[in-house]
PDB file of N, CA and C in Angstrom:
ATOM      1  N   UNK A   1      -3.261  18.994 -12.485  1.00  0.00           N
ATOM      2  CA  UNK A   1      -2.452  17.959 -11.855  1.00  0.00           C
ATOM      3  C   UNK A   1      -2.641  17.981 -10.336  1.00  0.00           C
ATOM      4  N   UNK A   2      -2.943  19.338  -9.691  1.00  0.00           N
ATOM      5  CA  UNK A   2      -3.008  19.271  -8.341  1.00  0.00           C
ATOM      6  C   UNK A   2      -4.338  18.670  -8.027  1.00  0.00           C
ATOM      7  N   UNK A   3      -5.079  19.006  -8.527  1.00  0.00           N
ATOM      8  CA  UNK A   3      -5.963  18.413  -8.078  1.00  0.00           C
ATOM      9  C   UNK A   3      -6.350  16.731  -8.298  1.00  0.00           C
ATOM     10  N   UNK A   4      -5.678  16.385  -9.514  1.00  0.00           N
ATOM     11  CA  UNK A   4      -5.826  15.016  -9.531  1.00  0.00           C
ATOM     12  C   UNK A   4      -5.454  14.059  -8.082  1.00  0.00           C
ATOM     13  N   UNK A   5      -3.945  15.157  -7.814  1.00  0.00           N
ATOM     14  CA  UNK A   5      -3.270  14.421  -6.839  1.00  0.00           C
ATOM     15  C   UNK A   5      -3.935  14.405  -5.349  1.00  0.00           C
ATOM     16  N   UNK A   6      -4.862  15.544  -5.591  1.00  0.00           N
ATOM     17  CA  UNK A   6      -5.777  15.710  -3.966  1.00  0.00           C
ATOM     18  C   UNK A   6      -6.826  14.759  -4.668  1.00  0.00           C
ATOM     19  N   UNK A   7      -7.696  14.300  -5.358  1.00  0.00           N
ATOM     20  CA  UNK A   7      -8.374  13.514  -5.172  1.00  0.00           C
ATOM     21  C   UNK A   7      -7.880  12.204  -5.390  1.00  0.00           C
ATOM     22  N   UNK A   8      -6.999  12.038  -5.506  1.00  0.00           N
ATOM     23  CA  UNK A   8      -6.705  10.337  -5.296  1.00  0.00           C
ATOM     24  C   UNK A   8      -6.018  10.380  -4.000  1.00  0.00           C
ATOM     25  N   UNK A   9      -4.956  11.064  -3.333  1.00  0.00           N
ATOM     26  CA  UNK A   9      -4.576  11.095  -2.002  1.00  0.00           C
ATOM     27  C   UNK A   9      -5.294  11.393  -0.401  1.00  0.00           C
ATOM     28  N   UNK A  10      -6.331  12.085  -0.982  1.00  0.00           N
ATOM     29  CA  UNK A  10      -7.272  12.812  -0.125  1.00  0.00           C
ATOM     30  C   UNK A  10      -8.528  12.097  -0.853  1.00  0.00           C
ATOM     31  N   UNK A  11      -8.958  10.978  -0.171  1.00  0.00           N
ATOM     32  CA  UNK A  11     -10.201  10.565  -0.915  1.00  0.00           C
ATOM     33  C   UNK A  11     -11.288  11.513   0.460  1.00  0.00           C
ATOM     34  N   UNK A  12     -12.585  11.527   0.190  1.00  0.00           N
ATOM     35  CA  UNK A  12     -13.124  12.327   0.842  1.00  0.00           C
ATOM     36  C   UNK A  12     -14.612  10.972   1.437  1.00  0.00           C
ATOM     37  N   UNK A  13     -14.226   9.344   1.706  1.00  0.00           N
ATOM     38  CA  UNK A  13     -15.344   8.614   1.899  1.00  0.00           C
ATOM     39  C   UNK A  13     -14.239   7.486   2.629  1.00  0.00           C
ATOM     40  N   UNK A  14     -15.061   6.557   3.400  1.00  0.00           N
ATOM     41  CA  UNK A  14     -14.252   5.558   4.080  1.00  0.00           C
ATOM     42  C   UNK A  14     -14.136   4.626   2.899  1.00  0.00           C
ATOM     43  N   UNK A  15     -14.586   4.563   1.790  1.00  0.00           N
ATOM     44  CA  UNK A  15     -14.448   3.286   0.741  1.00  0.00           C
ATOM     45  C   UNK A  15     -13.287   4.580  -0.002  1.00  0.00           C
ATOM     46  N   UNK A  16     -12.904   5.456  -0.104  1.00  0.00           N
ATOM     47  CA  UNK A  16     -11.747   5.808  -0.740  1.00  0.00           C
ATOM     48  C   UNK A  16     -10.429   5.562  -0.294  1.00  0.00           C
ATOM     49  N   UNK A  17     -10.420   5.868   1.453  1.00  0.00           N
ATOM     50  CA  UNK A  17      -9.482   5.691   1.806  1.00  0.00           C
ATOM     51  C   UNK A  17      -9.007   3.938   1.973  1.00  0.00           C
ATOM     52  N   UNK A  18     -10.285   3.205   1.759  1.00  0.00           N
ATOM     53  CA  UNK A  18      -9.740   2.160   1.511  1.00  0.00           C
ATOM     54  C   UNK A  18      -9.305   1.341   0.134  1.00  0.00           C
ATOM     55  N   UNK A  19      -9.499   2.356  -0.722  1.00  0.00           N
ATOM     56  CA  UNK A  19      -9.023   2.395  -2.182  1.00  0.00           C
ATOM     57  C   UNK A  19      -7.846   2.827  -2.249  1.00  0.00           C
ATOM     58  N   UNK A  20      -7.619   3.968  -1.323  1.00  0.00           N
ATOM     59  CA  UNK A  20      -5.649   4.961  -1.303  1.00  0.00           C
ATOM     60  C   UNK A  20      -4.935   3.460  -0.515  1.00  0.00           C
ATOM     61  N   UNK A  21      -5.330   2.632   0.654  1.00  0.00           N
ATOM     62  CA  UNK A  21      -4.547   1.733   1.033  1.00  0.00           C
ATOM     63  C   UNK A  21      -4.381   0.415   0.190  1.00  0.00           C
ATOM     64  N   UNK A  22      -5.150   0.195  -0.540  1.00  0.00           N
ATOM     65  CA  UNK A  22      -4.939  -0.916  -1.533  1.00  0.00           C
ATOM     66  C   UNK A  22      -4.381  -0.378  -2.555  1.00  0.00           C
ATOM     67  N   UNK A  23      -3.994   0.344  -3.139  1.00  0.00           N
ATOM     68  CA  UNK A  23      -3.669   1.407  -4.359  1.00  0.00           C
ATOM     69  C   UNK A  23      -2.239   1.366  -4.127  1.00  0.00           C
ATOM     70  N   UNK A  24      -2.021   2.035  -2.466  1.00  0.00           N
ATOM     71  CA  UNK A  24      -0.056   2.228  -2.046  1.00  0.00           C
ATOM     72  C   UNK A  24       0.598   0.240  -1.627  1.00  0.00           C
ATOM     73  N   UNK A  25      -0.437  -0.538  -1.398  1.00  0.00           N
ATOM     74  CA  UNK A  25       0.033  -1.850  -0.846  1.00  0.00           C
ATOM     75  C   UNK A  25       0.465  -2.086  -2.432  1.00  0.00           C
ATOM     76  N   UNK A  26      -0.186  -2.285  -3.628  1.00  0.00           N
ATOM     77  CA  UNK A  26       0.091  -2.643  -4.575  1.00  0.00           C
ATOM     78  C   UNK A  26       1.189  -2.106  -5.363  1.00  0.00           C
ATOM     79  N   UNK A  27       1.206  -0.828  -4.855  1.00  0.00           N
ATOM     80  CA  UNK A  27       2.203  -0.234  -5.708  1.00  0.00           C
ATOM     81  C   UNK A  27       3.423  -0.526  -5.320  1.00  0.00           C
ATOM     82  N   UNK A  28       3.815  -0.653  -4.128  1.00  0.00           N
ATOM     83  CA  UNK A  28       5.021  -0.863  -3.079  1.00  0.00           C
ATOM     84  C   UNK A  28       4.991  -2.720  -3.244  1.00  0.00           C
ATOM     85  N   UNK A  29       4.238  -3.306  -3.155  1.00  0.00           N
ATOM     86  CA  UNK A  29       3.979  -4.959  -3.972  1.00  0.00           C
ATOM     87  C   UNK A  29       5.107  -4.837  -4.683  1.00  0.00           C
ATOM     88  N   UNK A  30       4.472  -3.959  -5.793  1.00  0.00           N
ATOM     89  CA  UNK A  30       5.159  -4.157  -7.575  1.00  0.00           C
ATOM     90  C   UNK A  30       6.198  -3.499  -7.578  1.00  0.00           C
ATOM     91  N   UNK A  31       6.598  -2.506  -6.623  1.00  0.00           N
ATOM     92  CA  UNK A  31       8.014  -2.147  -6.683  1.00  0.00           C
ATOM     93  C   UNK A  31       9.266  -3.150  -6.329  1.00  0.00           C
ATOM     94  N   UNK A  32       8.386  -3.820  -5.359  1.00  0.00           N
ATOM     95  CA  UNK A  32       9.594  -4.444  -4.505  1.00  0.00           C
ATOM     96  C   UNK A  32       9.534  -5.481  -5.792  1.00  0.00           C
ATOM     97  N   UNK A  33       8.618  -6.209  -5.883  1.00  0.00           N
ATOM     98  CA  UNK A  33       9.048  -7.326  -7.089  1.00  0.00           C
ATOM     99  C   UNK A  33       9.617  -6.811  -8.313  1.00  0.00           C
ATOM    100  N   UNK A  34       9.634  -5.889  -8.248  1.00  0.00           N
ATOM    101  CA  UNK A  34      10.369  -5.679  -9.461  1.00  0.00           C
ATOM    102  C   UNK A  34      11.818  -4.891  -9.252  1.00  0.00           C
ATOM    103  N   UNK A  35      12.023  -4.705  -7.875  1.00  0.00           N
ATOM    104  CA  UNK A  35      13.611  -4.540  -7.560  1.00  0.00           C
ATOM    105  C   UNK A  35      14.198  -5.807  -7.038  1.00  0.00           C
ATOM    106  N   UNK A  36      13.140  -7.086  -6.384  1.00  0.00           N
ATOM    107  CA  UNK A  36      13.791  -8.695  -6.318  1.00  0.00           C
ATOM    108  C   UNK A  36      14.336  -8.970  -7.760  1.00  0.00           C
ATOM    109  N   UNK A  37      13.500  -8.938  -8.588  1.00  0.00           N
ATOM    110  CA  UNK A  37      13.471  -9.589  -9.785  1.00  0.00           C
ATOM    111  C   UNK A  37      14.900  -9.047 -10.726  1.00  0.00           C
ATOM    112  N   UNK A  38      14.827  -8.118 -10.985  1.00  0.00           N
ATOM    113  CA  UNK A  38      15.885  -7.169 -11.333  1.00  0.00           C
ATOM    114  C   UNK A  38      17.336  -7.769 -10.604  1.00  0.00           C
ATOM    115  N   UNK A  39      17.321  -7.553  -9.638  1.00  0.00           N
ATOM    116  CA  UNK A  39      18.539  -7.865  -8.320  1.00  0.00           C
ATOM    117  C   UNK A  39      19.050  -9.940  -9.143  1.00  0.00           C
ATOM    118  N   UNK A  40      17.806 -10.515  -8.871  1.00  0.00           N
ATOM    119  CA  UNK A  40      18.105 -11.859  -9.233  1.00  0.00           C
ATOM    120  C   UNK A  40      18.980 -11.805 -10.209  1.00  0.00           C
ATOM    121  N   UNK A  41      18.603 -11.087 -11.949  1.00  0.00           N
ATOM    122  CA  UNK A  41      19.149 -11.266 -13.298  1.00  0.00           C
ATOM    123  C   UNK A  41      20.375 -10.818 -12.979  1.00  0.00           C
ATOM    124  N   UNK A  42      20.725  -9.710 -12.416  1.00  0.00           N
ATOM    125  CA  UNK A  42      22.096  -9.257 -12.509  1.00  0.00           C
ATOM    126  C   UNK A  42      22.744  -9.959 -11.497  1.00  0.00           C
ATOM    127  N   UNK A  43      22.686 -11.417 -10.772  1.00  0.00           N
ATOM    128  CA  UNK A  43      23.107 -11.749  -9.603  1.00  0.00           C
ATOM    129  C   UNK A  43      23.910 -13.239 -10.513  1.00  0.00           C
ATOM    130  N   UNK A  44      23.130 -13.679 -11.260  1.00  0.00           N
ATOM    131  CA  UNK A  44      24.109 -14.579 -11.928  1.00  0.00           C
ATOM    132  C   UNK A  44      23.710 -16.234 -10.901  1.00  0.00           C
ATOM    133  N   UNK A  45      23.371 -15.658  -9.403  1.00  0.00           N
ATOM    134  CA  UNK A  45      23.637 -16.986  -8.499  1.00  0.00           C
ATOM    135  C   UNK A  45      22.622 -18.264  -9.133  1.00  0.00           C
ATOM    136  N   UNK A  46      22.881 -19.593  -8.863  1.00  0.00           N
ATOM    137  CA  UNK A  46      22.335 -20.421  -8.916  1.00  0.00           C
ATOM    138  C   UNK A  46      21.046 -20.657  -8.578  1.00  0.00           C
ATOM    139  N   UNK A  47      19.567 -20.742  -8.856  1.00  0.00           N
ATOM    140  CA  UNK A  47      18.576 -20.866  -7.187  1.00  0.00           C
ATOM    141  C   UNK A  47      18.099 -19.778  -7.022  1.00  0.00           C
ATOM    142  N   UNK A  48      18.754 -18.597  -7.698  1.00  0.00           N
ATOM    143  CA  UNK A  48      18.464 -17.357  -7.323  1.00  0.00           C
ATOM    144  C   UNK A  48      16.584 -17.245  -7.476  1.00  0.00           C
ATOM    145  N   UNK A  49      16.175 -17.724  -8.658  1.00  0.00           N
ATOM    146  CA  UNK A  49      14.742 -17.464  -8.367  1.00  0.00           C
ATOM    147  C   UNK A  49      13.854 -17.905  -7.132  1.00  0.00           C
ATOM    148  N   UNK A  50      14.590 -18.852  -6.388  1.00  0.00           N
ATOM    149  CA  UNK A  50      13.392 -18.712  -5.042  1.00  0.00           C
ATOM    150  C   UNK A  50      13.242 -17.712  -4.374  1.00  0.00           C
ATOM    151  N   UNK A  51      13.991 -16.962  -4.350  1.00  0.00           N
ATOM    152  CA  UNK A  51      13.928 -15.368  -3.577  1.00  0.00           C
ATOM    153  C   UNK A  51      12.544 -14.534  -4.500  1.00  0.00           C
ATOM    154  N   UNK A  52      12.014 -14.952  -5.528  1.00  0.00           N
ATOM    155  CA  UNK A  52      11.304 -14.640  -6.475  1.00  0.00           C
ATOM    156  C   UNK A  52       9.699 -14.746  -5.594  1.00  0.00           C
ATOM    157  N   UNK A  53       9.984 -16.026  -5.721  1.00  0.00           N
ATOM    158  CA  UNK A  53       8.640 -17.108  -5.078  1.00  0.00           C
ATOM    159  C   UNK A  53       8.147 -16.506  -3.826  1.00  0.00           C
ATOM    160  N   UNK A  54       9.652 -16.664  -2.641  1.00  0.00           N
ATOM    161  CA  UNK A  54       9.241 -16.017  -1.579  1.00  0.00           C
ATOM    162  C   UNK A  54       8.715 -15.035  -1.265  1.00  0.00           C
ATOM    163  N   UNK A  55       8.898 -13.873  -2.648  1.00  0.00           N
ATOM    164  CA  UNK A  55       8.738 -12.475  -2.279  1.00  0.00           C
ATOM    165  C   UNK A  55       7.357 -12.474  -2.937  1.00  0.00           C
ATOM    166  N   UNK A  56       6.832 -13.383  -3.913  1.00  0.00           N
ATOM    167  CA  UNK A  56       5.878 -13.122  -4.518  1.00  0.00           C
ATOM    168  C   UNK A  56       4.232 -14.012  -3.201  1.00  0.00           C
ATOM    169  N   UNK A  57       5.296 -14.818  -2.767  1.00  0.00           N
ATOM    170  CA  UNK A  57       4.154 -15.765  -1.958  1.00  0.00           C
ATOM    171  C   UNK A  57       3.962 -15.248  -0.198  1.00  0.00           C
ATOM    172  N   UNK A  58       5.074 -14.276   0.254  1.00  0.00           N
ATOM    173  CA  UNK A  58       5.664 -13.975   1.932  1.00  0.00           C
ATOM    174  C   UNK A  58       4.926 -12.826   2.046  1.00  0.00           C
ATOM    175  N   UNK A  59       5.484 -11.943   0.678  1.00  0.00           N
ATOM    176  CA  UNK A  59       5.060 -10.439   0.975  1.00  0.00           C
ATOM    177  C   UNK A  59       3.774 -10.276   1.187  1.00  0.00           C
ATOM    178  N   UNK A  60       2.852 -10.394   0.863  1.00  0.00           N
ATOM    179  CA  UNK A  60       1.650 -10.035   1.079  1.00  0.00           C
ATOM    180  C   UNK A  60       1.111 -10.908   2.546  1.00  0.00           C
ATOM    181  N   UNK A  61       1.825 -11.153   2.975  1.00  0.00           N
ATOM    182  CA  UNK A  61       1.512 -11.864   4.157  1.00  0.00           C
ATOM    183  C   UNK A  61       1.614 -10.655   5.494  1.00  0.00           C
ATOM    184  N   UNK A  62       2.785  -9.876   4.995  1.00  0.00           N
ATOM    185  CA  UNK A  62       3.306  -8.466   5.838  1.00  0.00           C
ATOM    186  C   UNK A  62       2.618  -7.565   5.076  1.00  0.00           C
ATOM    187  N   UNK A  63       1.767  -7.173   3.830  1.00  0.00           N
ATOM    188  CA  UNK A  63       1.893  -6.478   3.393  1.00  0.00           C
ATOM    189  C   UNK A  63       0.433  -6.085   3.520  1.00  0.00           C
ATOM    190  N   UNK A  64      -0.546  -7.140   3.290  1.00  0.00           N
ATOM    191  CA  UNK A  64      -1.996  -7.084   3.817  1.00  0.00           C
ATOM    192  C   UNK A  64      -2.605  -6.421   5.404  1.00  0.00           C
ATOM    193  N   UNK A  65      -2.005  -7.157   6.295  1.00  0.00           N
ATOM    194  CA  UNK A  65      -2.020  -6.050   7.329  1.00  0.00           C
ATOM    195  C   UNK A  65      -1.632  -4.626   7.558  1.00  0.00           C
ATOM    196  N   UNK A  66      -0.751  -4.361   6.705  1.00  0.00           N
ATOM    197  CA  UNK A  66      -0.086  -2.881   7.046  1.00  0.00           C
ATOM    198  C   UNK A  66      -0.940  -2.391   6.233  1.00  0.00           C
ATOM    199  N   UNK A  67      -1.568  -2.913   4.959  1.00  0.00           N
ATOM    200  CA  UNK A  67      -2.384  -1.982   4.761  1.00  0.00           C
ATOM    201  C   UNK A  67      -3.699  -1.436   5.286  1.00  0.00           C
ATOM    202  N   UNK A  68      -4.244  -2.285   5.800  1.00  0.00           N
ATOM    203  CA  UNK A  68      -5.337  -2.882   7.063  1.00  0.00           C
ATOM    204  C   UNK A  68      -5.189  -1.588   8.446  1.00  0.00           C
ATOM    205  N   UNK A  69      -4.182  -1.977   8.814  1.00  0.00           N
ATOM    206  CA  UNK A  69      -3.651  -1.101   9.610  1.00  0.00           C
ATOM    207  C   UNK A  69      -4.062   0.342   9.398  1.00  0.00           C
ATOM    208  N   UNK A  70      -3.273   0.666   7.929  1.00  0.00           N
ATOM    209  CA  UNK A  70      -2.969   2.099   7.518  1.00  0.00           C
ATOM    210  C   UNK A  70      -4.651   2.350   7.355  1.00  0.00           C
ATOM    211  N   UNK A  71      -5.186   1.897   6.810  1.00  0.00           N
ATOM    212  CA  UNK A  71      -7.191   2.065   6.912  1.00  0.00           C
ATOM    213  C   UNK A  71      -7.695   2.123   8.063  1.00  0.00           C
ATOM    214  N   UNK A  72      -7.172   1.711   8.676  1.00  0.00           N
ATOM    215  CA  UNK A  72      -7.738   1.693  10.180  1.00  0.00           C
ATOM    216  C   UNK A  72      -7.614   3.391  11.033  1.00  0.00           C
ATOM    217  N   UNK A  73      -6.226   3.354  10.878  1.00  0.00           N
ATOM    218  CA  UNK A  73      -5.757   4.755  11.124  1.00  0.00           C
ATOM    219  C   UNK A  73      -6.611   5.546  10.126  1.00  0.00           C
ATOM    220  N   UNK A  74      -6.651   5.783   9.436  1.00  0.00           N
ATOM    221  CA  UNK A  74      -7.294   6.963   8.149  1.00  0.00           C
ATOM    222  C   UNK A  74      -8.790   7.177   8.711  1.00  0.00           C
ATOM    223  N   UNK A  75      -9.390   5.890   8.817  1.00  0.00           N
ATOM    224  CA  UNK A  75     -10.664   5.477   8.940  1.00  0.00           C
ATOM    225  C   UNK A  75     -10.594   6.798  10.684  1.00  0.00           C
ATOM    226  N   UNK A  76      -9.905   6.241  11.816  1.00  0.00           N
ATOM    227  CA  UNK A  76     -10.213   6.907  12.848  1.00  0.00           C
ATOM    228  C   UNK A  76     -10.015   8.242  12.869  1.00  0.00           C
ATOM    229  N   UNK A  77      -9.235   9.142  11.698  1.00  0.00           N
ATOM    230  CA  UNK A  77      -8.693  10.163  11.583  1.00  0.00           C
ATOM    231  C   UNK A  77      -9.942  10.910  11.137  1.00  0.00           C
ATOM    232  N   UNK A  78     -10.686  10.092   9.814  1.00  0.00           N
ATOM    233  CA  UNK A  78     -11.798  10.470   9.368  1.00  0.00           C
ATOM    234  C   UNK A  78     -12.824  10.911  10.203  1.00  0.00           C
ATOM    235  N   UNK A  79     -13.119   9.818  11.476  1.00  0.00           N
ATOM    236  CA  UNK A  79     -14.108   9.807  12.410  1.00  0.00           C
ATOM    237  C   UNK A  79     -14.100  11.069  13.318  1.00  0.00           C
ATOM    238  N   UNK A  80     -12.722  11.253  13.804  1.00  0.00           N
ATOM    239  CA  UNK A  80     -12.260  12.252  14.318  1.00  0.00           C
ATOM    240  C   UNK A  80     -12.784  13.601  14.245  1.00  0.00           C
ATOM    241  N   UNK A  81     -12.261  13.709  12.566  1.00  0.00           N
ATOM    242  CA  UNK A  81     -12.460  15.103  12.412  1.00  0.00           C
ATOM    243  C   UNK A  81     -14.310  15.234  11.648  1.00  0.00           C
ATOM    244  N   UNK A  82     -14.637  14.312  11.586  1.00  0.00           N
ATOM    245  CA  UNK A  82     -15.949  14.669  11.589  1.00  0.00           C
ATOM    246  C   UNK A  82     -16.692  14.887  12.889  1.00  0.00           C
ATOM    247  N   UNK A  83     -16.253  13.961  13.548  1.00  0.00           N
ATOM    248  CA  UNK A  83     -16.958  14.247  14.676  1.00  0.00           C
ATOM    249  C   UNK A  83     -16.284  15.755  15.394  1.00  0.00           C
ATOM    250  N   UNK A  84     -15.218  16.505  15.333  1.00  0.00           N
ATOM    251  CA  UNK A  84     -15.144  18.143  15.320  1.00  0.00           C
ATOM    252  C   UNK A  84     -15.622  18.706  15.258  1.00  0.00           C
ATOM    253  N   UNK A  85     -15.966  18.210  13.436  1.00  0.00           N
ATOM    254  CA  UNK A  85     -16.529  19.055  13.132  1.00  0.00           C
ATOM    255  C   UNK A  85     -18.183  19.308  13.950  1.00  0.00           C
ATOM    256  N   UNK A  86     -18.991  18.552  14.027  1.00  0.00           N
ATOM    257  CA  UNK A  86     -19.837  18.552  15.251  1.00  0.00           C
ATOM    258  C   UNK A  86     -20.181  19.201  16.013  1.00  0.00           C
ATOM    259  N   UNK A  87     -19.229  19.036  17.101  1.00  0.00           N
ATOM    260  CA  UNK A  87     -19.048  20.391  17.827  1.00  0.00           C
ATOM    261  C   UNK A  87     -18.865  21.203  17.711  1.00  0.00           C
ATOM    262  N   UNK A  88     -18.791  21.738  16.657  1.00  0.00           N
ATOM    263  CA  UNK A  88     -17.962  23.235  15.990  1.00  0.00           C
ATOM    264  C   UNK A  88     -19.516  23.758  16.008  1.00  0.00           C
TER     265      UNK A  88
END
């Protein structure tokens, strides 16, 4: 198990770590829609499904960059410590 969890968290290539940021955007996606969705049924309100739409059509609007972002960072972290290693 540990190790499963180091190779999917710890990818060891710039196309992994951009596999770990599409992997956590989706997962955090499908959480949230599925705590909107949930929230709606037990809400009873009228209309309530446009909050559905929005979250299904808005989110990834915030959600694509941050993951972008988070690759970006990984990506320079990567560069980093290779290039250390280098000098070492």
């Amino acid at each position: 198990m540990r190790k499963l969890i180091r190779k999917l968290f710890f990818p060891k290539s710039y196309i992994g770590d951009l596999g770990l940021c599409l992997f956590l955007a989706l997962l955090v996606y499908i959480t949230g829609f599925l705590f909107v969705f949930l929230t709606e049924i037990n809400s009873g309100v009228a209309g309530a499904g446009i909050f559905t739409v929005y979250y299904a059509v808005l989110f990834p609007i915030f959600l694509i960059p941050v993951a972008f972002l988070l690759f970006i960072l990984l990506a320079i972290n990567r560069y980093l410590k290779n290039k250390k290693k280098d000098f070492s």
